[in-house]
Protein backbone atom coordinates (compact mmCIF):
# COMPACT_ATOMS: atom_id res chain seq x y z
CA UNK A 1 18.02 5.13 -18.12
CA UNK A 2 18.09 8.89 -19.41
CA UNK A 3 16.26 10.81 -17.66
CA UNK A 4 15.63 14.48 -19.70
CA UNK A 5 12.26 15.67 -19.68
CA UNK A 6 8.92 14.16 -18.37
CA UNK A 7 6.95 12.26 -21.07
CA UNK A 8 3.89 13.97 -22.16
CA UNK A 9 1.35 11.98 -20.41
CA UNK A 10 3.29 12.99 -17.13
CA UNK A 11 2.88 16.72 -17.69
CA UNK A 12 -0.47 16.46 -19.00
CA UNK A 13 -1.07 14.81 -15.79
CA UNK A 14 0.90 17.34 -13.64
CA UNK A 15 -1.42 20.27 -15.79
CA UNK A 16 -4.38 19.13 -14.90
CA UNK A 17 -3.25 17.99 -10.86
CA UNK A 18 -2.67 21.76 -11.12
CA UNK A 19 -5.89 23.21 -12.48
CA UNK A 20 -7.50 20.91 -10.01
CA UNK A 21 -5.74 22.15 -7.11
CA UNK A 22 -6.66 26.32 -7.94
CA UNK A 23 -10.19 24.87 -8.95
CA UNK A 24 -10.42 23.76 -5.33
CA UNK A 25 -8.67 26.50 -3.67
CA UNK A 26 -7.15 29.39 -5.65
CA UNK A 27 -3.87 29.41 -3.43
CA UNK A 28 -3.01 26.20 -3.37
CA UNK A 29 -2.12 25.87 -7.42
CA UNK A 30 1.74 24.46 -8.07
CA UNK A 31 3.78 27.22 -9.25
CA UNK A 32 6.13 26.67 -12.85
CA UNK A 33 9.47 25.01 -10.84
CA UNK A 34 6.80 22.81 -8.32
CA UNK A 35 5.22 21.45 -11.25
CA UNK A 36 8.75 21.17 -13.63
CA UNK A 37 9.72 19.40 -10.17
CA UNK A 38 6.66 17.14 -9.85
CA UNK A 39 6.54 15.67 -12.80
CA UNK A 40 10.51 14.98 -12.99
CA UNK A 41 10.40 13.25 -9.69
CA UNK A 42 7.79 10.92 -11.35
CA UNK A 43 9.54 10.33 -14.01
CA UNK A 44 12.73 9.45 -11.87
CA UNK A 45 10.55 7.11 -9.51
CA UNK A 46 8.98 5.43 -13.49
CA UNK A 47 12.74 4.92 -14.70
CA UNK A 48 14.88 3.99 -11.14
CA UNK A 49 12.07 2.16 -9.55
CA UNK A 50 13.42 4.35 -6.41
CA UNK A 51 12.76 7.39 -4.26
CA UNK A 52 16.15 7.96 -4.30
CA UNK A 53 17.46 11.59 -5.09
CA UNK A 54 21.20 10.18 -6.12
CA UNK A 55 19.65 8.15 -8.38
CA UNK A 56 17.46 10.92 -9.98
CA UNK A 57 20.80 13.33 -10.41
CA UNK A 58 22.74 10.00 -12.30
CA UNK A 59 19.51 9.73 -14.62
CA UNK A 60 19.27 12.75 -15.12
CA UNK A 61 23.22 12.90 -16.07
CA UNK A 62 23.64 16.05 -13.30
CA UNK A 63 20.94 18.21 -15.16
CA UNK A 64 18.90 17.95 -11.88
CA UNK A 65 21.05 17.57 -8.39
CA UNK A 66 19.88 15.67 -5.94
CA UNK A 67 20.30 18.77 -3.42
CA UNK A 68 18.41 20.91 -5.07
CA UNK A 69 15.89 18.03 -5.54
CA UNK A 70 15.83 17.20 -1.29
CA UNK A 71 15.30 20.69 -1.00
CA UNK A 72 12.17 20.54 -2.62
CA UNK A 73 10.84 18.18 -1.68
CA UNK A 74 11.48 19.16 2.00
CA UNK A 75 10.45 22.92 2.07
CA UNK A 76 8.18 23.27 -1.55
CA UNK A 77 4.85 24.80 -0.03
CA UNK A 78 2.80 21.63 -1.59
CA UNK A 79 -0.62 20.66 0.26
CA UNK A 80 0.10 17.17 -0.29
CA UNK A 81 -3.07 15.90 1.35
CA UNK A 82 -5.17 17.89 -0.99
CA UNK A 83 -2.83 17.06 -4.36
CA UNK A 84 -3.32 13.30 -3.45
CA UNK A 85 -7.56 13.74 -3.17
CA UNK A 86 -7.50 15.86 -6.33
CA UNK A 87 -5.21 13.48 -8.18
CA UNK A 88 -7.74 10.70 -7.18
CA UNK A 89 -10.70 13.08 -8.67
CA UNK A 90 -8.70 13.43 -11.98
CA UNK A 91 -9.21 9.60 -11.96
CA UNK A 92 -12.64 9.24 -11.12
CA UNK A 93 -13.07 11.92 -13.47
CA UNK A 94 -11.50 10.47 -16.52
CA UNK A 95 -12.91 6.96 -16.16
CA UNK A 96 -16.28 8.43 -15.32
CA UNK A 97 -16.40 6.47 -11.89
CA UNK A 98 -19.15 7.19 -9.82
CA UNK A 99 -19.63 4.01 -7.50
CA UNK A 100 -17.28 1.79 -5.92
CA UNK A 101 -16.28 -0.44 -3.31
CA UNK A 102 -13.45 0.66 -0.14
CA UNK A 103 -11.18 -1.80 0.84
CA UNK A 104 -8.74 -1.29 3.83
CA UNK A 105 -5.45 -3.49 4.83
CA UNK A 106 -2.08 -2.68 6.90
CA UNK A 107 1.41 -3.35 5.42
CA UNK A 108 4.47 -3.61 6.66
CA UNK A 109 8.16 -2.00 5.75
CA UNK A 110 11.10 -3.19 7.06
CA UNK A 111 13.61 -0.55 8.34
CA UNK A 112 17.30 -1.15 9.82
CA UNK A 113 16.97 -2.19 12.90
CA UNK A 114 19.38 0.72 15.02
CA UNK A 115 17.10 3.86 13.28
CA UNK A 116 15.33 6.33 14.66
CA UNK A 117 15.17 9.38 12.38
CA UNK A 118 12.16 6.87 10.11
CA UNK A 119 8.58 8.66 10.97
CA UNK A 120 7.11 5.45 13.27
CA UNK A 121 9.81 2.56 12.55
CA UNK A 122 8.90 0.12 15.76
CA UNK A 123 9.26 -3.41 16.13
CA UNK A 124 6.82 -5.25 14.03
CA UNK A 125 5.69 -9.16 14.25
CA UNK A 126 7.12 -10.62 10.72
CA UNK A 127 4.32 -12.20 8.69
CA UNK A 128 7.26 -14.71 7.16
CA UNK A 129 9.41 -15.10 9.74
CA UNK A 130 7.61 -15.35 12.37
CA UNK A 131 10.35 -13.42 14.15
CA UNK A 132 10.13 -9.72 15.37
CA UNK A 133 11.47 -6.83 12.33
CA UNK A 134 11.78 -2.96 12.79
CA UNK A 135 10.01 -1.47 10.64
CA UNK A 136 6.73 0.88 9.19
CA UNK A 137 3.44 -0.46 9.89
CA UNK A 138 0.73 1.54 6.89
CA UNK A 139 -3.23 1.35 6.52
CA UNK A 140 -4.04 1.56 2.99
CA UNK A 141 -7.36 2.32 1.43
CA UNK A 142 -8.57 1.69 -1.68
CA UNK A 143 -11.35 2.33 -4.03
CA UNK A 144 -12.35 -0.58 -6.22
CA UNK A 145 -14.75 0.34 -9.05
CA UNK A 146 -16.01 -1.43 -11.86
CA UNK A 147 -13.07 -0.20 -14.35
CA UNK A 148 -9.68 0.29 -12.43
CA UNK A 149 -8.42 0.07 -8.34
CA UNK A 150 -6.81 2.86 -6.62
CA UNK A 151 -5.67 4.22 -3.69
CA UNK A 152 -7.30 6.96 -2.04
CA UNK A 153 -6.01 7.11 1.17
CA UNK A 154 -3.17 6.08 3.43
CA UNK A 155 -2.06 6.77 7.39
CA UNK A 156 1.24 5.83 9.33
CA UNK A 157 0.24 3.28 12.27
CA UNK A 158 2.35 2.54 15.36
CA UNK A 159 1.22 0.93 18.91
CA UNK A 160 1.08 2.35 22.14
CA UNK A 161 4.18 0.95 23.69
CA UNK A 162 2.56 1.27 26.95
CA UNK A 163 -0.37 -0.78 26.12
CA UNK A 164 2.25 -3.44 24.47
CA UNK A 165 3.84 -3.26 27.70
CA UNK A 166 0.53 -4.44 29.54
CA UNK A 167 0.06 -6.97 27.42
CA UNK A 168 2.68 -8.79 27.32
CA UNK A 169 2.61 -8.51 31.08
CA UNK A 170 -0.87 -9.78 31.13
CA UNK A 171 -0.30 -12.85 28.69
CA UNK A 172 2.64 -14.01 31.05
CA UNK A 173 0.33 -13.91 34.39
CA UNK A 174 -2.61 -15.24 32.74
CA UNK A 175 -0.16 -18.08 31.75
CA UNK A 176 0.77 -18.42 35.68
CA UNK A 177 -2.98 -18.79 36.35
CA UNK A 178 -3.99 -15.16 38.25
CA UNK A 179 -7.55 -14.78 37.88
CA UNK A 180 -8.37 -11.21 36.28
CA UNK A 181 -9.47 -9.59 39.16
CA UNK A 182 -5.66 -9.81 40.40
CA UNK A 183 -3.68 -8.63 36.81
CA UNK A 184 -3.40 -4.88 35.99
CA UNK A 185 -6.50 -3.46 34.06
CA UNK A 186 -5.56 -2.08 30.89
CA UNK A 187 -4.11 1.71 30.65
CA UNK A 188 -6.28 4.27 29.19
CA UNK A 189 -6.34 4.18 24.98
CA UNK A 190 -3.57 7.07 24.42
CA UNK A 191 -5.26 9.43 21.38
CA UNK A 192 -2.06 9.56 20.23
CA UNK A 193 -1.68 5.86 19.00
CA UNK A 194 -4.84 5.36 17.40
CA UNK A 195 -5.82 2.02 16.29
CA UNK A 196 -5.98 0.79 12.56
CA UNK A 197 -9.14 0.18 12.50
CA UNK A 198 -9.61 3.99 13.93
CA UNK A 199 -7.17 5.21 11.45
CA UNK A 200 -9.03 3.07 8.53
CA UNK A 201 -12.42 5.39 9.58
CA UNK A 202 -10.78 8.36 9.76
CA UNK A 203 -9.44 7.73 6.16
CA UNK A 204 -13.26 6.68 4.96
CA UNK A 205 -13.92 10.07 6.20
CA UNK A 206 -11.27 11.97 4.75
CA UNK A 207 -12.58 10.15 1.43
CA UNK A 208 -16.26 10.98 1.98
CA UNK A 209 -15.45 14.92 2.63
CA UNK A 210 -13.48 14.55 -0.69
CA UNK A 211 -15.71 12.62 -2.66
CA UNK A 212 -19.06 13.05 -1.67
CA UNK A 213 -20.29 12.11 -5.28
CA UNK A 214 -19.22 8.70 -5.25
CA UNK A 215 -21.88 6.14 -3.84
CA UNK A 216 -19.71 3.75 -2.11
CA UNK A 217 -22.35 0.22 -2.48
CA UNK A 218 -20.10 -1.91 0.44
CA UNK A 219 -16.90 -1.43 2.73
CA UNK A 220 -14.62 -4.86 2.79
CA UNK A 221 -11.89 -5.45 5.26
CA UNK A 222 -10.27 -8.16 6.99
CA UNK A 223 -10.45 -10.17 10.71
CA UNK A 224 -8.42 -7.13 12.33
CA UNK A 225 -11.46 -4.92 11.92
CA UNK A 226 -14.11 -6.96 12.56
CA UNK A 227 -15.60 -4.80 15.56
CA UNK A 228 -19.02 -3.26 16.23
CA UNK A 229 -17.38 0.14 16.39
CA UNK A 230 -16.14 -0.36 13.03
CA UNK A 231 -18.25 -1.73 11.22
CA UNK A 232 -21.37 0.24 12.99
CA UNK A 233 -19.02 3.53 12.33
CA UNK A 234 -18.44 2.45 8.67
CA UNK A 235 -21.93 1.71 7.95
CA UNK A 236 -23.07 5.23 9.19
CA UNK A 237 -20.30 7.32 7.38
CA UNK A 238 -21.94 5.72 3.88
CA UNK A 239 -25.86 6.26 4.45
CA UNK A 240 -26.01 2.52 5.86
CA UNK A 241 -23.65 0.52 3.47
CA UNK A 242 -22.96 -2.59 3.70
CA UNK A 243 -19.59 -3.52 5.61
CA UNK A 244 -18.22 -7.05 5.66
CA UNK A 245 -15.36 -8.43 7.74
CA UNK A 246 -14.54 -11.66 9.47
CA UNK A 247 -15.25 -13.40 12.35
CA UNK A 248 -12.73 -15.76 14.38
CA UNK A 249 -14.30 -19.02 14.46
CA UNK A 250 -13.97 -19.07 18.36
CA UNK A 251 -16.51 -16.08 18.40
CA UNK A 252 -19.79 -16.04 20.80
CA UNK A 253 -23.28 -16.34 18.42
CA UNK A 254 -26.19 -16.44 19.61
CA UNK A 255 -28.99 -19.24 18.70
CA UNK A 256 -32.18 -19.39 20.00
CA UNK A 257 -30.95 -18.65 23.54
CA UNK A 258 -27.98 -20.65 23.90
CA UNK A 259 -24.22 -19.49 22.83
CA UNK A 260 -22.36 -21.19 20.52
CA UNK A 261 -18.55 -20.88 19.09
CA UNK A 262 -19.51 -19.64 15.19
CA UNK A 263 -17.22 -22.86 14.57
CA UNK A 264 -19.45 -25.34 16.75
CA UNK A 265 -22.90 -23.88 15.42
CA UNK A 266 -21.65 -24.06 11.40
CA UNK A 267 -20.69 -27.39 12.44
CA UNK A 268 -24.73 -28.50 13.87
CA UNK A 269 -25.50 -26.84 10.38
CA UNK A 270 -23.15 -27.91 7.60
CA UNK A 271 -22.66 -25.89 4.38
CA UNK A 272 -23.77 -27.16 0.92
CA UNK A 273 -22.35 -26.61 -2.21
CA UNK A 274 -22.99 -23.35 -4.46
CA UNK A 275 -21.74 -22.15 -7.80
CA UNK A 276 -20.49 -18.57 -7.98
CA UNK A 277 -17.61 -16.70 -9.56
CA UNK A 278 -14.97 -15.19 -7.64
CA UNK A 279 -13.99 -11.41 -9.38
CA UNK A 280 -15.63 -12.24 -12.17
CA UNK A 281 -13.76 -15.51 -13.08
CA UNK A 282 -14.86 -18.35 -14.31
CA UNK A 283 -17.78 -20.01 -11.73
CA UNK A 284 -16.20 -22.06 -8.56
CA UNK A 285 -17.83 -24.73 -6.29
CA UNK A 286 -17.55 -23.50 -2.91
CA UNK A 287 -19.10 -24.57 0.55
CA UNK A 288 -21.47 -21.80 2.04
CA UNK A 289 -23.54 -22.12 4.66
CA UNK A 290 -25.34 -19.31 6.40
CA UNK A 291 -27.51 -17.44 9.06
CA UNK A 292 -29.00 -13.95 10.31
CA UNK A 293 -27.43 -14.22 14.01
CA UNK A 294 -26.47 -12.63 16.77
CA UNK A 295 -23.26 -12.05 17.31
CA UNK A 296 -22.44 -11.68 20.75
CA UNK A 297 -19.45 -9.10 20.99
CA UNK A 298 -21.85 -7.10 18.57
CA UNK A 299 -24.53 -7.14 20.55
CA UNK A 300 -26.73 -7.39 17.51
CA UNK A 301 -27.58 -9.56 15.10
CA UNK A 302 -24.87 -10.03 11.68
CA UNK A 303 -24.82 -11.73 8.59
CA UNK A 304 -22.35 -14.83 9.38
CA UNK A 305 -21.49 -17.47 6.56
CA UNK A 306 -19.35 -20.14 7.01
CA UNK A 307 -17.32 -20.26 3.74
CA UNK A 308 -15.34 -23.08 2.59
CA UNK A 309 -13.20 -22.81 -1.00
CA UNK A 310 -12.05 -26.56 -2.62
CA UNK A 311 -8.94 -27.49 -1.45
CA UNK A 312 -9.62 -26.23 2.35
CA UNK A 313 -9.72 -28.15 5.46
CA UNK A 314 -10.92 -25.04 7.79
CA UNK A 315 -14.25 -22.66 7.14
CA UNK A 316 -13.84 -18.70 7.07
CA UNK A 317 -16.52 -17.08 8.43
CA UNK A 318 -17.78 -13.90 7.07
CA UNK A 319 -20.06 -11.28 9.04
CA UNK A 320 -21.85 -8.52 7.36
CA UNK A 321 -23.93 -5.81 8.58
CA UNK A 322 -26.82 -5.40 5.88
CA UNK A 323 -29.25 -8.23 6.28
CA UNK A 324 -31.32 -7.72 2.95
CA UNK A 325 -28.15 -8.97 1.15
CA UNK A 326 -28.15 -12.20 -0.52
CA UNK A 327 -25.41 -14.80 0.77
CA UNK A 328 -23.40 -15.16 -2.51
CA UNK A 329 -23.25 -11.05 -3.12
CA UNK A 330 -21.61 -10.86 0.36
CA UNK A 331 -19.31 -14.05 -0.57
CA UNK A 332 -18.97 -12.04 -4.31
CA UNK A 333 -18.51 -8.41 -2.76
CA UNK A 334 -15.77 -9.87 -0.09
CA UNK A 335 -13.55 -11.35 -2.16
CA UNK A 336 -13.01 -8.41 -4.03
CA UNK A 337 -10.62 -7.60 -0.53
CA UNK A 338 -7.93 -9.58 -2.72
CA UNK A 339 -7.74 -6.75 -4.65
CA UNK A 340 -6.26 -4.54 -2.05
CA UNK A 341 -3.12 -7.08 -1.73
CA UNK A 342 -2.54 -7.05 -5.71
CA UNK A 343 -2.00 -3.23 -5.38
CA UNK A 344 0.51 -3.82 -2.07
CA UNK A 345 2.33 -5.91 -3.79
CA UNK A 346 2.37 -4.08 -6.97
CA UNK A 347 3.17 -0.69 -5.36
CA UNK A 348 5.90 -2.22 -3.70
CA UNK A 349 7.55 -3.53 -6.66
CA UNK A 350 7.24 -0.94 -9.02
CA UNK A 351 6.43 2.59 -7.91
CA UNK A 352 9.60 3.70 -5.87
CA UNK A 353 8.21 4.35 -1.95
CA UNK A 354 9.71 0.73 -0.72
CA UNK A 355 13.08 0.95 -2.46
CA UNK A 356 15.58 2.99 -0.85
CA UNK A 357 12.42 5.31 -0.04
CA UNK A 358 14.92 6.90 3.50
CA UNK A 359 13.47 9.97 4.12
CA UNK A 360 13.71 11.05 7.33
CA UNK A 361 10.51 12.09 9.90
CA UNK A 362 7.42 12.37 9.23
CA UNK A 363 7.17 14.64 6.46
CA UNK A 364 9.75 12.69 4.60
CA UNK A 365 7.69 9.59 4.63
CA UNK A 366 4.37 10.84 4.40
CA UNK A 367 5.50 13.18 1.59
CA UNK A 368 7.60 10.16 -0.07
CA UNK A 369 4.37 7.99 0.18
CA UNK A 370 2.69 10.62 -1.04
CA UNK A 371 4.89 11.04 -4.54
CA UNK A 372 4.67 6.79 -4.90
CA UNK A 373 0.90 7.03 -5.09
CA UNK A 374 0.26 9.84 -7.32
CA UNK A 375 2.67 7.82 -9.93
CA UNK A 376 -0.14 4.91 -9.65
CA UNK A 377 -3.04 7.62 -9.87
CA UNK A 378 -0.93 9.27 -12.76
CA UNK A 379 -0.32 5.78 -14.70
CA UNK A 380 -3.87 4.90 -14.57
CA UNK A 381 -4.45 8.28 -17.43
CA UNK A 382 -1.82 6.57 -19.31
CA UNK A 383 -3.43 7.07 -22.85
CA UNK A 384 -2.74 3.12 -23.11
CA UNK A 385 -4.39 2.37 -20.60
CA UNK A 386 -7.52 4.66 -20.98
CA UNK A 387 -8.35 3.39 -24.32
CA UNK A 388 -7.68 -0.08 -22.54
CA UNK A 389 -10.31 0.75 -20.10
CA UNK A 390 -12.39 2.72 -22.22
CA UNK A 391 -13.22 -0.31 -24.79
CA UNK A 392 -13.87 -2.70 -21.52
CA UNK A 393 -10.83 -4.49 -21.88
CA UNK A 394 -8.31 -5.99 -19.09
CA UNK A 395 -6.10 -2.86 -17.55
CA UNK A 396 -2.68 -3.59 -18.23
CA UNK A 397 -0.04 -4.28 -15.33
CA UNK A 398 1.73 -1.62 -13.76
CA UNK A 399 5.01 -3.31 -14.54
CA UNK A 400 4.54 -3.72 -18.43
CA UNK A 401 3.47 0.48 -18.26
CA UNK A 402 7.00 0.96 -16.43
CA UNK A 403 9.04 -1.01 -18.90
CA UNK A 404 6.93 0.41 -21.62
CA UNK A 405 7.15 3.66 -20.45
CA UNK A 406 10.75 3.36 -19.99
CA UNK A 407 11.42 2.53 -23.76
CA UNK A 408 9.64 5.46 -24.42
CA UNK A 409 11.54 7.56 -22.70
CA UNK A 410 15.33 5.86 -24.46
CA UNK A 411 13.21 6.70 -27.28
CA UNK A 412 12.56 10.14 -26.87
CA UNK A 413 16.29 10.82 -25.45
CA UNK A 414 17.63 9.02 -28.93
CA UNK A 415 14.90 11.33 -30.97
CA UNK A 416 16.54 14.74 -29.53
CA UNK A 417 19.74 13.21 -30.50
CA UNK A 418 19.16 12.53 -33.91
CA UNK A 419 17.41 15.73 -34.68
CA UNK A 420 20.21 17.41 -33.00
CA UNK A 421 21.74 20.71 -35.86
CA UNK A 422 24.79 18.70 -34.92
CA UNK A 423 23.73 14.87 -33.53
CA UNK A 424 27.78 14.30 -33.57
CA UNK A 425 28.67 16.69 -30.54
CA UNK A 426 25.18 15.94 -28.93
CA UNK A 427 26.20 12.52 -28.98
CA UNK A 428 29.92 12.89 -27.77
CA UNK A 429 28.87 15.64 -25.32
CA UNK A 430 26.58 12.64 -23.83
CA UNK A 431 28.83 10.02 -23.69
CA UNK A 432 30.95 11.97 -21.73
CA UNK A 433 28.20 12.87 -19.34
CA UNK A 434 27.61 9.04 -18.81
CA UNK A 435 31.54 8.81 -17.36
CA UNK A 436 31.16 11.69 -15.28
CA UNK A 437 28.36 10.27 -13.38
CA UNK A 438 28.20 6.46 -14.06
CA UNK A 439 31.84 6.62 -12.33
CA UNK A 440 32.86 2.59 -11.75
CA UNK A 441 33.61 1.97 -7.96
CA UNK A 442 36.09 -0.62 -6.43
CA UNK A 443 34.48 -3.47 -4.79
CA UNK A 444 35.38 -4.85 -1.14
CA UNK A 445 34.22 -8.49 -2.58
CA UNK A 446 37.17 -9.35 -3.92
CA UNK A 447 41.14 -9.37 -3.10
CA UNK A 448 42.53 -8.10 -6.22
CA UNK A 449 44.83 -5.19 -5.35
CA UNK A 450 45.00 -6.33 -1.39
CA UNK A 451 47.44 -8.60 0.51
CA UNK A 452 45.62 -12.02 0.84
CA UNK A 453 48.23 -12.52 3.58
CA UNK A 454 50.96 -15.77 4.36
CA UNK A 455 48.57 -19.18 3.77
CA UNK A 456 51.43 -22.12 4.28
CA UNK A 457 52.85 -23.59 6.77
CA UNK A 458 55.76 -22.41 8.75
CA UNK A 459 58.91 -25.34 8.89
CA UNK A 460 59.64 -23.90 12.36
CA UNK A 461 56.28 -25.40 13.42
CA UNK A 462 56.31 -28.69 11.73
CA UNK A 463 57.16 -30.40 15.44
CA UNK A 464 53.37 -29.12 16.87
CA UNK A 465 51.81 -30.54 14.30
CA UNK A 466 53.81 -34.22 14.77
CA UNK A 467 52.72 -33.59 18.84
């Protein structure tokens, strides 16, 4: 794909990043070649569906190399943690958001297995596998509104080897049957491994200082951060929000005195059927029971439902902080978490940062990450998709904008052509661009040109075989 000159949305974009930025603080505004840069480099990432600057230089048939573009992006004075909040405001801005829910959840990149220039590439548990990967381990956060998602925050996460260390230890001598007293205690949290669910508040907070105008109505995230601390912390940072999580259905509750597993109590006191809809879809038939209890690890008492969807053997059980909620908001409110997978799996797929995305330390991964979320900020004040928005109508998909988007820019390349003084030359002059850098390369996959070597047998030899 030709890559010449950012489409206009782009640089309208990149303007207005820019007059945000000196709005906010004078000296931080992108100068002519950091915005010429930044909108290029989303243009590349839109067309090659890479972070890759080789790939940038072919598309861009050499007018860009990929030296000068590593350069860049490795010493540009860019404050990359304010461009990314800014870009975010543009959004809010534009859609006139002012309420919303935040969503957190971790994902995992898989990195070769022998590096160690990648910012925080450790061994990871694989989700499909079930085998061990190295790789990047990312907390996400993400604004969900009543218009359009999007990210507003991200941080790298890696465990404290040390900790890992213990236990692992610990599992294998609790296994041999040593009471507690006897195995290690557990070292010291390290502040310098901080916990996802630590890094997920320290993201809501980055977020709040940010965006103080927007009133965030609940705070949704998975089993992994269903602690007090959490959701106490969460609940605070938001003027007392609600925050809903899961429980583990071997978790203490407490009834009228006596503790129960949250699976054995839902069990005394089955669920019943409800109608509801599920992100606005059409209405669902759903098992739901529920209770104000107290949940022991909490040491206070939490929303819990026992949630059952058709087609499920096993109930989920949901804990949520605010107790003047009804029980199918919190079911409603939850299942708006979903949302935050769609855009995982979407930003992997189309906006650049997991494909070939090898930038080395931390600045080259943070800053990479960086550049792969401002395209999804950036595509969501595609004019298409504003006046989508704007008349209440289904967003479209972030890969129909890219192929769109794509077309448009073929389009605009065959446009500058064609009203070319002399479209002839411009035309020959770019074909012959196209074999200087689209150069074919021989392939190790096949034997043409090599010697396959002597396959028959040797008459010499015929007597071993007959032995």
């Amino acid at each position: 794909m030709l890559l010449n000159k950012p489409l206009p949305f782009v640089e309208r974009f990149v303007d207005e990043l820019d007059t945000g930025l000196r709005a906010h603080e004078p000296t931080k505004g992108l100068s002519s070649t950091q915005r010429k840069w930044l909108g290029f480099c989303l243009m590349g990432i839109l067309l090659t569906n890479s972070l890759c600057w080789a790939r940038f230089e072919r598309a861009s048939l050499g007018k860009y190399k990929q030296s000068a573009l590593s350069w860049m992006f490795h010493h540009s004075q860019i404050a990359w943690i304010l461009v990314l909040q800014v870009s975010v405001g543009l959004v809010l801005l534009q859609h006139g958001i002012s309420q919303g829910i935040l969503s957190t959840d971790d994902s995992d990149h898989r990195r070769s297995k022998t590096t160690k220039r990648i910012f925080k590439a450790h061994k990871l548990k694989d989700k499909k596998s079930g085998g061990y990967i190295n790789g990047q381990s990312i907390v996400l956060l993400v604004l969900v509104t009543p218009k359009v998602t999007l990210p507003v925050g991200f941080s790298f996460c890696q465990a404290d080897p040390i900790r890992r260390m213990w236990k692992k230890e610990d599992e294998r001598l609790k296994q041999k049957g040593v009471a507690k007293k006897n195995r290690p205690p557990a070292p010291a949290p390290n502040p310098a491994y901080p916990t996802k669910a630590q890094l997920a508040l320290q993201l809501m907070g980055q977020f709040h200082h940010y965006h103080s105008q927007i009133k965030v109505k609940a705070v949704v995230a998975d089993t992994l951060y269903g602690q007090q601390y959490f959701m106490d912390a969460a609940s605070r940072l938001f003027d007392g929000c609600q925050v809903i999580s899961q429980l583990r259905n071997n978790q203490n509750i407490r009834y009228r005195n006596c503790k129960y597993h949250v699976r054995t109590y839902f069990s005394k006191f089955p669920g019943v059927n409800q109608s509801f809809r599920i992100r606005g879809k059409e209405p669902i038939n759903a098992s739901v029971g529920s209770a104000r209890l107290e949940v022991c690890a909490h040491r206070q008492k939490r929303f819990v439902i026992a949630l059952k969807y058709p087609g499920e053997k096993e109930y989920r059980y949901l804990v949520a902080t605010d107790l003047s909620w009804r029980t199918l908001d919190i079911i409603q409110a939850y299942s708006l978490r979903w949302l935050v997978e769609v855009f995982i799996e979407d930003w992997k797929s189309y906006e650049g940062w997991a494909q070939l995305a090898k930038q080395q330390g931390e600045e080259g991964s943070s800053r990479g990450l960086s550049l792969s979320l401002l395209l999804d900020l950036c595509l969501l004040l595609h004019p298409e998709q504003l006046a989508r928005v704007e008349n209440n109508l289904p967003a479209y998909t972030v890969g129909s904008l890219q192929q769109t988007i794509q077309m448009e820019a073929l389009l605009a390349g065959i446009k500058r052509i064609v009203h070319a003084p002399n479209p002839a030359k411009q035309l020959a002059l770019l074909a012959q661009s196209v074999k200087d850098f689209f150069i074919l390369r021989p392939s190790s996959k096949h034997m043409s040109g090599k010697d396959l070597g002597r396959l028959e047998p040797t008459s010499s030899l015929k007597h071993r075989a007959v032995a």
